[in-house]
PDB file of N, CA and C in Angstrom:
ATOM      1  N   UNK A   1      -5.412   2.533 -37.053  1.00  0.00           N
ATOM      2  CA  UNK A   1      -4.367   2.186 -36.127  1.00  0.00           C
ATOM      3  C   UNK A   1      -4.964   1.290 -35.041  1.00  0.00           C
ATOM      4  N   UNK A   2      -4.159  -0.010 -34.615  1.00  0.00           N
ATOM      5  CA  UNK A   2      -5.289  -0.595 -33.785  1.00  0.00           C
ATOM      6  C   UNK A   2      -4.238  -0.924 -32.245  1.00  0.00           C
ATOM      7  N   UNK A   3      -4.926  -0.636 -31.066  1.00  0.00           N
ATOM      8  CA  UNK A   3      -4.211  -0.725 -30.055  1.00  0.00           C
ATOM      9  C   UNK A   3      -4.582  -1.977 -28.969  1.00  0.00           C
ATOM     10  N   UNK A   4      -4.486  -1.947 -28.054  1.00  0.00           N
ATOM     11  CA  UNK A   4      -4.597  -2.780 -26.900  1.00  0.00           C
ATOM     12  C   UNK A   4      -6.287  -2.961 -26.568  1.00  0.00           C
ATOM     13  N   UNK A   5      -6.694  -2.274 -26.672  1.00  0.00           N
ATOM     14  CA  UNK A   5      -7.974  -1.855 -26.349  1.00  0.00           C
ATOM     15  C   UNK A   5      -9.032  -3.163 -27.522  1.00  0.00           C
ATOM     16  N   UNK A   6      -8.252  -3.496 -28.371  1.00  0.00           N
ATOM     17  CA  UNK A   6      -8.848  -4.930 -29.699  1.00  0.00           C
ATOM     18  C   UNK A   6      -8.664  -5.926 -28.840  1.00  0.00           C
ATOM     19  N   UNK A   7      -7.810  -5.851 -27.722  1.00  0.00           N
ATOM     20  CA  UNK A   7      -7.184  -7.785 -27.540  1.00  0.00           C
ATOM     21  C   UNK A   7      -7.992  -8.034 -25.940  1.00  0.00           C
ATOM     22  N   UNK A   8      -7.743  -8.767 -25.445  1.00  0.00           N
ATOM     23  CA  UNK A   8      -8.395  -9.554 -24.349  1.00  0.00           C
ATOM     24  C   UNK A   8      -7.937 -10.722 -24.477  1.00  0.00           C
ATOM     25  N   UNK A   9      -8.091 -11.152 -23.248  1.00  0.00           N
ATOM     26  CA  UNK A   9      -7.171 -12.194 -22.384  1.00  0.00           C
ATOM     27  C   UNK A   9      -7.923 -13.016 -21.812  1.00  0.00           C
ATOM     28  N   UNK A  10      -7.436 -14.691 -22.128  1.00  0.00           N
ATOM     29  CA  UNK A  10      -8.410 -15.702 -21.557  1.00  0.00           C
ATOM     30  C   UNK A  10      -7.621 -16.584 -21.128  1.00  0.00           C
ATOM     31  N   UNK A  11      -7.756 -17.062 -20.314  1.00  0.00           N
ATOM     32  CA  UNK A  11      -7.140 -18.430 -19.445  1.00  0.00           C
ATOM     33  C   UNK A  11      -6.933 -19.356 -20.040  1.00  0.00           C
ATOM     34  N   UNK A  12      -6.333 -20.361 -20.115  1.00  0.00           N
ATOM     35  CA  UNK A  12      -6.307 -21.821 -20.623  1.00  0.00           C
ATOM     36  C   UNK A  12      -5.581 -22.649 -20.086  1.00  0.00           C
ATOM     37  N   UNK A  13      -5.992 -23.481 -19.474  1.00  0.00           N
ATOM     38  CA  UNK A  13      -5.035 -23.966 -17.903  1.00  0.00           C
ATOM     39  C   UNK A  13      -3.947 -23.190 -17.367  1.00  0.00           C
ATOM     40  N   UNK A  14      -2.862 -23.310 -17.975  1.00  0.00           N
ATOM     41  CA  UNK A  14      -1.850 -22.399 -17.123  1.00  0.00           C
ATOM     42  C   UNK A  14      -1.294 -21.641 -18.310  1.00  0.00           C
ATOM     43  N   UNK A  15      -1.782 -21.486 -19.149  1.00  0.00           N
ATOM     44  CA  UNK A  15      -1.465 -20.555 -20.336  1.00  0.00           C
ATOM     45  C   UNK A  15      -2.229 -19.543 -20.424  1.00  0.00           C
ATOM     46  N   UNK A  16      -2.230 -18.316 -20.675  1.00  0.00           N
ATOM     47  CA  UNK A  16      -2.925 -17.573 -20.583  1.00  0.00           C
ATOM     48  C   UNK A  16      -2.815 -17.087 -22.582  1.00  0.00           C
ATOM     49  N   UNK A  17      -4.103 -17.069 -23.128  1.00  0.00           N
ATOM     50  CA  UNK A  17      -3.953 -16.475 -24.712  1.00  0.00           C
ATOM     51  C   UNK A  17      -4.835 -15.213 -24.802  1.00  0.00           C
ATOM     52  N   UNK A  18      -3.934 -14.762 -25.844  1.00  0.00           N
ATOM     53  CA  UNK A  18      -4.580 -13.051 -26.380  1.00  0.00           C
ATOM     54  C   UNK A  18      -5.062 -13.590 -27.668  1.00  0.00           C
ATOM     55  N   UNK A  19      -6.545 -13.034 -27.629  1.00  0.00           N
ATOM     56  CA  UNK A  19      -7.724 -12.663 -28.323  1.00  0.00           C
ATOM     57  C   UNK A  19      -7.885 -11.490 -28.931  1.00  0.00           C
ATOM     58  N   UNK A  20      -8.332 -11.614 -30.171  1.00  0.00           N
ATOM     59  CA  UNK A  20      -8.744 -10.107 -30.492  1.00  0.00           C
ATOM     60  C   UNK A  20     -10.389 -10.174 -30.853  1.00  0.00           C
ATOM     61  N   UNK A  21     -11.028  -9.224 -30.281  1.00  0.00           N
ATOM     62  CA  UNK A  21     -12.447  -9.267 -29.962  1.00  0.00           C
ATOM     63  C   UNK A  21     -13.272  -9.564 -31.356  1.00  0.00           C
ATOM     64  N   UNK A  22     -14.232 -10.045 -31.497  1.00  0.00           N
ATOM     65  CA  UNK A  22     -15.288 -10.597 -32.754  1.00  0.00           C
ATOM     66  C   UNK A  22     -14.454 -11.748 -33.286  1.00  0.00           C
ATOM     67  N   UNK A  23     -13.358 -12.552 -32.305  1.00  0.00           N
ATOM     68  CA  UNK A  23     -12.206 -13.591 -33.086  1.00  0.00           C
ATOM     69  C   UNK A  23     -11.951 -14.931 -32.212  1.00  0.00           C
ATOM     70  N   UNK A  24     -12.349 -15.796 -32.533  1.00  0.00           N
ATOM     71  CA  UNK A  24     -12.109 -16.726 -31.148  1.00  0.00           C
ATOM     72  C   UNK A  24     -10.368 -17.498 -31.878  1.00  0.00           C
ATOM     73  N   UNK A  25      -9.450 -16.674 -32.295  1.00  0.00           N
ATOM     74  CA  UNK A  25      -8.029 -17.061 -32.730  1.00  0.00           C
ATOM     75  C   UNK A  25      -7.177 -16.391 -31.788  1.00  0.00           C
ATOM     76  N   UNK A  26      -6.159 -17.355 -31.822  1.00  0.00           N
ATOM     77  CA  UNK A  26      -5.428 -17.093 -30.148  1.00  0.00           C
ATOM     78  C   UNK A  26      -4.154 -16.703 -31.675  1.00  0.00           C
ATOM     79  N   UNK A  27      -4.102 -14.503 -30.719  1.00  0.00           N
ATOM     80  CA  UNK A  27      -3.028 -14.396 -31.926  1.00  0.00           C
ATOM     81  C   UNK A  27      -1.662 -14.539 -30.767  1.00  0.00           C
ATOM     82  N   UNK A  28      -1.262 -14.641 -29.723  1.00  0.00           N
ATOM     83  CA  UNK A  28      -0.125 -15.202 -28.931  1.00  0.00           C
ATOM     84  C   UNK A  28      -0.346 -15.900 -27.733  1.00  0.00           C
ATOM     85  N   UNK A  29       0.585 -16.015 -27.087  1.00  0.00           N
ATOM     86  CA  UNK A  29       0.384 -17.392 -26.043  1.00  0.00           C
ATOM     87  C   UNK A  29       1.268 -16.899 -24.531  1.00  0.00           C
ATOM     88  N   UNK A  30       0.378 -17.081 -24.166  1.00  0.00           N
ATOM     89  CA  UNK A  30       1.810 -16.631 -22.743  1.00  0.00           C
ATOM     90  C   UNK A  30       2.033 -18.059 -21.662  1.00  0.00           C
ATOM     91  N   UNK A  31       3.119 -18.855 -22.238  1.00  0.00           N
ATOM     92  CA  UNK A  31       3.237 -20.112 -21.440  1.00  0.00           C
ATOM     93  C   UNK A  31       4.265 -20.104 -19.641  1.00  0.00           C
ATOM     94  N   UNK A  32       3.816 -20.991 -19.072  1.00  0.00           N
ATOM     95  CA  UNK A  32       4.899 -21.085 -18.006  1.00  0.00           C
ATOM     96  C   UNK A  32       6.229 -21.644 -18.664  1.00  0.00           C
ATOM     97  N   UNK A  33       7.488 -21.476 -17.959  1.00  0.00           N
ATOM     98  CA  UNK A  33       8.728 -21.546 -18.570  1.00  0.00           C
ATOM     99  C   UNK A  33       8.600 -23.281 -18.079  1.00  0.00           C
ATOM    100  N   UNK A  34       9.389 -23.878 -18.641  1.00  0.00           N
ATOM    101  CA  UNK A  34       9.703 -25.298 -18.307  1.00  0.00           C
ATOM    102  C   UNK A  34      10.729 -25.587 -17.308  1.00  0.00           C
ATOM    103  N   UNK A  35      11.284 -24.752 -16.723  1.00  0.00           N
ATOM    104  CA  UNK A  35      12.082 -24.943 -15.616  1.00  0.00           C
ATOM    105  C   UNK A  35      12.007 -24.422 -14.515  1.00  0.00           C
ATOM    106  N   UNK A  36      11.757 -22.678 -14.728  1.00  0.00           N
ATOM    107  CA  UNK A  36      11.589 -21.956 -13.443  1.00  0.00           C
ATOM    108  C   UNK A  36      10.284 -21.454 -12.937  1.00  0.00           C
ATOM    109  N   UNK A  37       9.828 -22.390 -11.996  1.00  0.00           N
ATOM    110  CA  UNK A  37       8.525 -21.865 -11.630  1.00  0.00           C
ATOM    111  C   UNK A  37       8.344 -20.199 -11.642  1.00  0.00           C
ATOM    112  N   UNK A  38       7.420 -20.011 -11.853  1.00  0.00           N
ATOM    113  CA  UNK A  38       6.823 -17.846 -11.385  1.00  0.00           C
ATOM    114  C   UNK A  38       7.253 -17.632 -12.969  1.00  0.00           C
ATOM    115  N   UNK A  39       7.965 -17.955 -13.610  1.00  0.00           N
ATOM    116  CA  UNK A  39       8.790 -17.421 -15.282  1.00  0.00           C
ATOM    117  C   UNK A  39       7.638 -17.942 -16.083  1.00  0.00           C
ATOM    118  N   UNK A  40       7.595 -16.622 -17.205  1.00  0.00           N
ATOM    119  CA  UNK A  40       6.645 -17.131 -18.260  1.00  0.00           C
ATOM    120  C   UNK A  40       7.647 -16.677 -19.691  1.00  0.00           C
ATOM    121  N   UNK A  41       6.967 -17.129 -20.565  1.00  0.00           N
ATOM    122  CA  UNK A  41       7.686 -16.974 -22.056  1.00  0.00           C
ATOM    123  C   UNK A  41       6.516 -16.554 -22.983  1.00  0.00           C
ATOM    124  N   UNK A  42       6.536 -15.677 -23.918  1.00  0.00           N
ATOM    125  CA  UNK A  42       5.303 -15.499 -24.966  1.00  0.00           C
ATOM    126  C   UNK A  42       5.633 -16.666 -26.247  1.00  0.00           C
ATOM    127  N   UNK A  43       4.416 -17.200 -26.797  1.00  0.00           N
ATOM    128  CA  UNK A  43       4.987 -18.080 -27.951  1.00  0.00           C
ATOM    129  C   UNK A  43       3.960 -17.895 -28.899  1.00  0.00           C
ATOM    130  N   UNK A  44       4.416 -16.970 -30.322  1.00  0.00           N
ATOM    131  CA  UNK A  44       3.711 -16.239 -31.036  1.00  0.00           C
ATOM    132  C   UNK A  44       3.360 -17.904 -32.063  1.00  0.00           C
ATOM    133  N   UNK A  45       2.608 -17.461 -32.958  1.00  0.00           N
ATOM    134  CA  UNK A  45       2.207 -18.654 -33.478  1.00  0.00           C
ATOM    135  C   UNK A  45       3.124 -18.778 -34.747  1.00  0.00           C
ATOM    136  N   UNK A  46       4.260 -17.792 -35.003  1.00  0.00           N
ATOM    137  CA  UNK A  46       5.269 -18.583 -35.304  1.00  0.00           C
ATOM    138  C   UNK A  46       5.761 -20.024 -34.762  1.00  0.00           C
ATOM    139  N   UNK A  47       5.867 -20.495 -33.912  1.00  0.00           N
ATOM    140  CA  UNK A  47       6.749 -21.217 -32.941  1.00  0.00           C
ATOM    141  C   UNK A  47       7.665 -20.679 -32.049  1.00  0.00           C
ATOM    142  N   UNK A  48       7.677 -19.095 -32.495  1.00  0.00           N
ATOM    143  CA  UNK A  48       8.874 -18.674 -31.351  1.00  0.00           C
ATOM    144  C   UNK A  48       8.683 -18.401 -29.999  1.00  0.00           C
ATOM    145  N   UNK A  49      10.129 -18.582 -29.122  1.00  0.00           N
ATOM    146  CA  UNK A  49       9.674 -18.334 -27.753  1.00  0.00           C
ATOM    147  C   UNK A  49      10.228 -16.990 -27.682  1.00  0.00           C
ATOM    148  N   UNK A  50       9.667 -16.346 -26.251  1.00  0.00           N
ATOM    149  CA  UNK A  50      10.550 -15.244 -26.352  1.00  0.00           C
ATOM    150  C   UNK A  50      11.321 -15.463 -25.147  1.00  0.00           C
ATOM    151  N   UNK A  51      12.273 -14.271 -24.738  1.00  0.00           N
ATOM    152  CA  UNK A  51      13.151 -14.735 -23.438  1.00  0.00           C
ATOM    153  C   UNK A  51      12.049 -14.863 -22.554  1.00  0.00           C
ATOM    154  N   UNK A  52      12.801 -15.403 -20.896  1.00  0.00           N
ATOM    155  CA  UNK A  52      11.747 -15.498 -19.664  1.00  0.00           C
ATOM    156  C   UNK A  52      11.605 -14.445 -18.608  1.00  0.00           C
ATOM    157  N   UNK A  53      10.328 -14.176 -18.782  1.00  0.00           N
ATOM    158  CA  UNK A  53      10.358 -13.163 -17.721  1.00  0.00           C
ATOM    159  C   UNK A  53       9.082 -13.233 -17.134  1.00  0.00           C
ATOM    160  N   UNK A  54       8.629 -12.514 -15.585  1.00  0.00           N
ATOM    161  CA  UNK A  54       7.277 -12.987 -15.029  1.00  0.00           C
ATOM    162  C   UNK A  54       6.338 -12.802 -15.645  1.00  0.00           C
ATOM    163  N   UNK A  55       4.746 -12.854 -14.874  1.00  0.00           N
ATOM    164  CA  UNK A  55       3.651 -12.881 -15.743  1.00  0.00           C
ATOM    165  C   UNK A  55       3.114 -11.405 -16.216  1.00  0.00           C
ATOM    166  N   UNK A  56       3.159 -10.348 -15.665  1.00  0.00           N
ATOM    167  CA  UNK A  56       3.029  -8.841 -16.245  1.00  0.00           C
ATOM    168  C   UNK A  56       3.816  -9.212 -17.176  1.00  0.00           C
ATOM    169  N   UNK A  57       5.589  -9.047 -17.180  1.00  0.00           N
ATOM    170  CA  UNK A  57       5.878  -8.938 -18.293  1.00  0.00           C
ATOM    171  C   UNK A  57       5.442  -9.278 -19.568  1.00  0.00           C
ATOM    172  N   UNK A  58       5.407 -10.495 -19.259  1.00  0.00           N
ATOM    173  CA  UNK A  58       4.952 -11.855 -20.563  1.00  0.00           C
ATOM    174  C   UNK A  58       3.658 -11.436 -21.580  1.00  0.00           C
ATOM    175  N   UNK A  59       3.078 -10.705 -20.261  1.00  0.00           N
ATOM    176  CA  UNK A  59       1.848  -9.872 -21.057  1.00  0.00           C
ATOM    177  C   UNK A  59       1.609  -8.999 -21.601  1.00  0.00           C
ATOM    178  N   UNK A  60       2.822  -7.464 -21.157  1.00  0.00           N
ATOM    179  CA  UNK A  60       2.262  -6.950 -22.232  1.00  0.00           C
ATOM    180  C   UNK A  60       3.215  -6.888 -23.361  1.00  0.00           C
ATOM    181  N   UNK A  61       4.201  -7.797 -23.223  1.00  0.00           N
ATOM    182  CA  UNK A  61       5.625  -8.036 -24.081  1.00  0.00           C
ATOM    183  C   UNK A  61       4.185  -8.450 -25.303  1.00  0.00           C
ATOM    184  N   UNK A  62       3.386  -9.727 -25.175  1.00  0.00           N
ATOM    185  CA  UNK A  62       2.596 -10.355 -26.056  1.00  0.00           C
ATOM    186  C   UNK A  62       1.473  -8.637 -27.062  1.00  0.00           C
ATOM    187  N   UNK A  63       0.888  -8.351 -25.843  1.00  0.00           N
ATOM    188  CA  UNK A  63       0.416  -7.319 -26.258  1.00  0.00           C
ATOM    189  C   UNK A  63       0.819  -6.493 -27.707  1.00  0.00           C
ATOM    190  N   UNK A  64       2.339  -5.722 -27.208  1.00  0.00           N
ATOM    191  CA  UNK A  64       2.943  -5.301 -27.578  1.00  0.00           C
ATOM    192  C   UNK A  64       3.245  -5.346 -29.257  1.00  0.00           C
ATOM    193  N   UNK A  65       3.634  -6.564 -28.932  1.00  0.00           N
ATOM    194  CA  UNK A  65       4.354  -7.938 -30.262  1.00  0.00           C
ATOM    195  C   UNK A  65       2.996  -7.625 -31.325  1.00  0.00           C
ATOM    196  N   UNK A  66       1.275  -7.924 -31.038  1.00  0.00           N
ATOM    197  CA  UNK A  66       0.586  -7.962 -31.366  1.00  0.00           C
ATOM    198  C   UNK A  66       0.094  -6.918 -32.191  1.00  0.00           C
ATOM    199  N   UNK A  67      -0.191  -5.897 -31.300  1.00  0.00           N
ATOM    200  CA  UNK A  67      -0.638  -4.752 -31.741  1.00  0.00           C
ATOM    201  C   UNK A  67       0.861  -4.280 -32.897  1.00  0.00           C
ATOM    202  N   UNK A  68       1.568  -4.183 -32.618  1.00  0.00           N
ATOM    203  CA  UNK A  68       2.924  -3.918 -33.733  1.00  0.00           C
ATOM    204  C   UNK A  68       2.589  -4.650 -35.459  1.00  0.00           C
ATOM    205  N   UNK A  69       2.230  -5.977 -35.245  1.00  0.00           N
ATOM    206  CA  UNK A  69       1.561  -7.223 -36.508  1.00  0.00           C
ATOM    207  C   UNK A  69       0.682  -6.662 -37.175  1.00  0.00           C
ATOM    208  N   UNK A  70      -0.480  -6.132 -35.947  1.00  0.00           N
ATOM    209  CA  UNK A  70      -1.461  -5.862 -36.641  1.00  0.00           C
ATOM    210  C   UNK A  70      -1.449  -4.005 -37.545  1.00  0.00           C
ATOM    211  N   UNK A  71      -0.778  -3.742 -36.851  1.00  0.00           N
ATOM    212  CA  UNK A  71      -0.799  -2.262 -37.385  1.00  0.00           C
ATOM    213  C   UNK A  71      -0.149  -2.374 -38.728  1.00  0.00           C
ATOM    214  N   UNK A  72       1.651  -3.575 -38.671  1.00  0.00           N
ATOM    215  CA  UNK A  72       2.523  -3.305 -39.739  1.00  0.00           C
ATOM    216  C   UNK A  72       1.410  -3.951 -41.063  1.00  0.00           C
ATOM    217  N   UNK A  73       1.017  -5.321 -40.836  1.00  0.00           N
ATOM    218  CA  UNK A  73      -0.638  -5.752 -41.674  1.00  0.00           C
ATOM    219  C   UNK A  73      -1.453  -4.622 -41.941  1.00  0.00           C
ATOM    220  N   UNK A  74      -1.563  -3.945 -41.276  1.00  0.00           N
ATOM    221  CA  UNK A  74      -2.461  -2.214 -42.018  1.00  0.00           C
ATOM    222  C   UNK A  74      -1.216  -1.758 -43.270  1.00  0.00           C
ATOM    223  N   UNK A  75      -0.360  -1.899 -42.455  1.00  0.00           N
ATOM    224  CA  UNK A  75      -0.278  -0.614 -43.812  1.00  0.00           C
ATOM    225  C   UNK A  75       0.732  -1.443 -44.923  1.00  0.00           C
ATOM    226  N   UNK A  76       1.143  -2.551 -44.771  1.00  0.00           N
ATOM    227  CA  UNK A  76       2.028  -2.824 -45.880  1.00  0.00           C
ATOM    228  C   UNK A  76       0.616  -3.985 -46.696  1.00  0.00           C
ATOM    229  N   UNK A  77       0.009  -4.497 -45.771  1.00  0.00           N
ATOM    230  CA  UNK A  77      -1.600  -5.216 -46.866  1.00  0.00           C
ATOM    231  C   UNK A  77      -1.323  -6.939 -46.455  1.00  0.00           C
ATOM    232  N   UNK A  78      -0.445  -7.509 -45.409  1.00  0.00           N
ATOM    233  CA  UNK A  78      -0.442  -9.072 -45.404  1.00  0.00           C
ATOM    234  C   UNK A  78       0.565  -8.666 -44.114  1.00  0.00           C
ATOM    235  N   UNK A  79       0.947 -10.022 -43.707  1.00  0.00           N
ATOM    236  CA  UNK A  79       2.032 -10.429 -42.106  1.00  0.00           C
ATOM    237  C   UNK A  79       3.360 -10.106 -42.713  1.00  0.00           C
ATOM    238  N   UNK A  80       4.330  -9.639 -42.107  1.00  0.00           N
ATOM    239  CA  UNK A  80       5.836  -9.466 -41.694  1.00  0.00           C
ATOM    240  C   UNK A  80       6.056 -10.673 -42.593  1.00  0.00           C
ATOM    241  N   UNK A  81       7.164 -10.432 -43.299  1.00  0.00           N
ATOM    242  CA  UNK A  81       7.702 -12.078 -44.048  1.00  0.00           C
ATOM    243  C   UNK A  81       8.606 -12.448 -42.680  1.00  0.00           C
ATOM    244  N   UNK A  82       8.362 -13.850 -42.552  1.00  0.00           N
ATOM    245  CA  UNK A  82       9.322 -13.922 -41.580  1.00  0.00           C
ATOM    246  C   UNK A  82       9.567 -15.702 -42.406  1.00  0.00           C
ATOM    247  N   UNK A  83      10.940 -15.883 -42.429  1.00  0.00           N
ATOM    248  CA  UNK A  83      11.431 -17.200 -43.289  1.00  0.00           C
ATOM    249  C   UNK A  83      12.009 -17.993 -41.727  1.00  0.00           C
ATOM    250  N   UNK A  84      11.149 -19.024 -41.389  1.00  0.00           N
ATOM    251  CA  UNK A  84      11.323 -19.900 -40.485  1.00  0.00           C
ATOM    252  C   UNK A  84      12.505 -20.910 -40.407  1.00  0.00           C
ATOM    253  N   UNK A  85      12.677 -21.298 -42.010  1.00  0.00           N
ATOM    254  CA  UNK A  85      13.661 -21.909 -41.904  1.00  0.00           C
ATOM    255  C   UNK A  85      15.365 -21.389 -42.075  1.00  0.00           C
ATOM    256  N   UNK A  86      15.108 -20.272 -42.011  1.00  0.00           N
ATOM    257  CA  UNK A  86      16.104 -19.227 -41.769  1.00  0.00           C
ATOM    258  C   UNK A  86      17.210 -19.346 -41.156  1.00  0.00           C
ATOM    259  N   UNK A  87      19.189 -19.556 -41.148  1.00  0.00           N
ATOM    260  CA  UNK A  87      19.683 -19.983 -40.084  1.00  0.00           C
ATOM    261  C   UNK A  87      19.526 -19.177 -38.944  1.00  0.00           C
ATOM    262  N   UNK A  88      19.984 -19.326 -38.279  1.00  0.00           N
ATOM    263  CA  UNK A  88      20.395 -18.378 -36.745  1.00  0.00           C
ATOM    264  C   UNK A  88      21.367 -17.201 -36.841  1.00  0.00           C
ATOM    265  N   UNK A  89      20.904 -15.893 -36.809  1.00  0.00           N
ATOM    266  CA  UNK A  89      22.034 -14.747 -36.978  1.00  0.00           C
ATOM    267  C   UNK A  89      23.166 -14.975 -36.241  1.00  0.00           C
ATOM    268  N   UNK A  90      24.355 -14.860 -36.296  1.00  0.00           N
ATOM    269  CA  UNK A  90      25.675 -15.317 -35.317  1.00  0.00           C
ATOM    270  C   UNK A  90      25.939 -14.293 -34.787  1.00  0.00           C
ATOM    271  N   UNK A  91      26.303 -13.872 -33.564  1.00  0.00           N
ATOM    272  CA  UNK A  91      26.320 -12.772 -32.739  1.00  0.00           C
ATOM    273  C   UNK A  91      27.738 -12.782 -32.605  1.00  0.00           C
ATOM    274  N   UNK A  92      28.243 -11.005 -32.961  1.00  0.00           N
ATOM    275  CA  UNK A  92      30.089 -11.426 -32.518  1.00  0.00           C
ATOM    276  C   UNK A  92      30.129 -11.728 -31.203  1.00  0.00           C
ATOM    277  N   UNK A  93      31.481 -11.597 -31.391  1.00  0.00           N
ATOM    278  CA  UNK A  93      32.126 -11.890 -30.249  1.00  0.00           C
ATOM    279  C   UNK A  93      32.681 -11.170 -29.356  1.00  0.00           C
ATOM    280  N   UNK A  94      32.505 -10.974 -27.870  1.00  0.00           N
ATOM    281  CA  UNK A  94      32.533 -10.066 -27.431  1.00  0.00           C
ATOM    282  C   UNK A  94      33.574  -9.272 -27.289  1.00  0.00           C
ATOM    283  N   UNK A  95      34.903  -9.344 -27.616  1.00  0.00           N
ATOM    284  CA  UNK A  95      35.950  -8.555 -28.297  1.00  0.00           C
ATOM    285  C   UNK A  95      35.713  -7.758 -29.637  1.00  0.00           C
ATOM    286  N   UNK A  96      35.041  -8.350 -30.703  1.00  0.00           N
ATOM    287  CA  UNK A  96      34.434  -7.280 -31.878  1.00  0.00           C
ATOM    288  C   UNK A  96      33.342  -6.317 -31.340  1.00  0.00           C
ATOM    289  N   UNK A  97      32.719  -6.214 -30.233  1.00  0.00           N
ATOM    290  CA  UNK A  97      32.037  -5.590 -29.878  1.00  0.00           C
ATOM    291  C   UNK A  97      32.086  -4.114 -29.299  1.00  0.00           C
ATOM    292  N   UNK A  98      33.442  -4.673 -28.363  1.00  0.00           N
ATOM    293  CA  UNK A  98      34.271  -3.819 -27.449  1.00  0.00           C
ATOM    294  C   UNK A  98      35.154  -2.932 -28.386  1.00  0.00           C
ATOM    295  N   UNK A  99      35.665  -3.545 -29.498  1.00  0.00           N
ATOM    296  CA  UNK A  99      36.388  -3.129 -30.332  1.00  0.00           C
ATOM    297  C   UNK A  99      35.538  -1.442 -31.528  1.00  0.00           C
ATOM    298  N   UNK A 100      34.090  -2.130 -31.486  1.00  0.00           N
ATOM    299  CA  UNK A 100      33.068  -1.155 -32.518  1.00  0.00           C
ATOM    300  C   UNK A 100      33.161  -0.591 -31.177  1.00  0.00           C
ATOM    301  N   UNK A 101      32.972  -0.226 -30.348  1.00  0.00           N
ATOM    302  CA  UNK A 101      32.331   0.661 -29.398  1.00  0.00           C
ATOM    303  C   UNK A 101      33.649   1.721 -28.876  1.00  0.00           C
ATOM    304  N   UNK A 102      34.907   1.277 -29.375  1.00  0.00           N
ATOM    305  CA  UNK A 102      36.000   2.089 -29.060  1.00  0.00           C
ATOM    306  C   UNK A 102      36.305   2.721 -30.451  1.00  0.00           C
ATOM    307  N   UNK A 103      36.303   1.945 -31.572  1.00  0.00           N
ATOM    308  CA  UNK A 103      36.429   2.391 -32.589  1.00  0.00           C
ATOM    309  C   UNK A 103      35.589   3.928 -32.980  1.00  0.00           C
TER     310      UNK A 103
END
């Protein structure tokens, strides 16, 4: 089982990346947001961003994300399939929502 205690944290101008120790591979990214100064975003090496939130958050959101990869890689034997070119799930609408929640 592998926890927090594998990763470490290094600077890189204003990015800060998580390391996992005996590894010089940056397994996520914690960037500044492009609009709101103090806001950061994690950006896994998928390409994805995640929502914005400050710099604790950003960190151990990354953490988190990480240690989860590496554990589900223990026990199923390779990475999460994740299909990139995948469309976008469509989220109802907020009347079908209201509607399941009374139903």
């Amino acid at each position: 089982m592998h926890d927090r205690n594998e990763l470490f944290w290094k600077r890189d101008g204003v990015n800060w990346n998580l390391h996992r120790y005996g590894s010089k591979a940056v397994l996520a990214r914690v960037v500044p947001d492009a609009v709101y100064v103090g806001m950061y975003r994690v950006r896994q090496n998928t390409g994805e961003l995640s929502d914005m939130v400050n710099l604790t958050r950003a960190r151990d959101a990354a953490g988190a994300i990480i240690v989860a990869l590496l554990n589900s890689r223990e026990r199923t034997g390779g990475w999460p399939p994740i299909d990139l070119n995948a469309p976008p799930v469509s989220q109802p609408a907020p009347d079908d929502l209201n509607r399941s929640l009374v139903a």
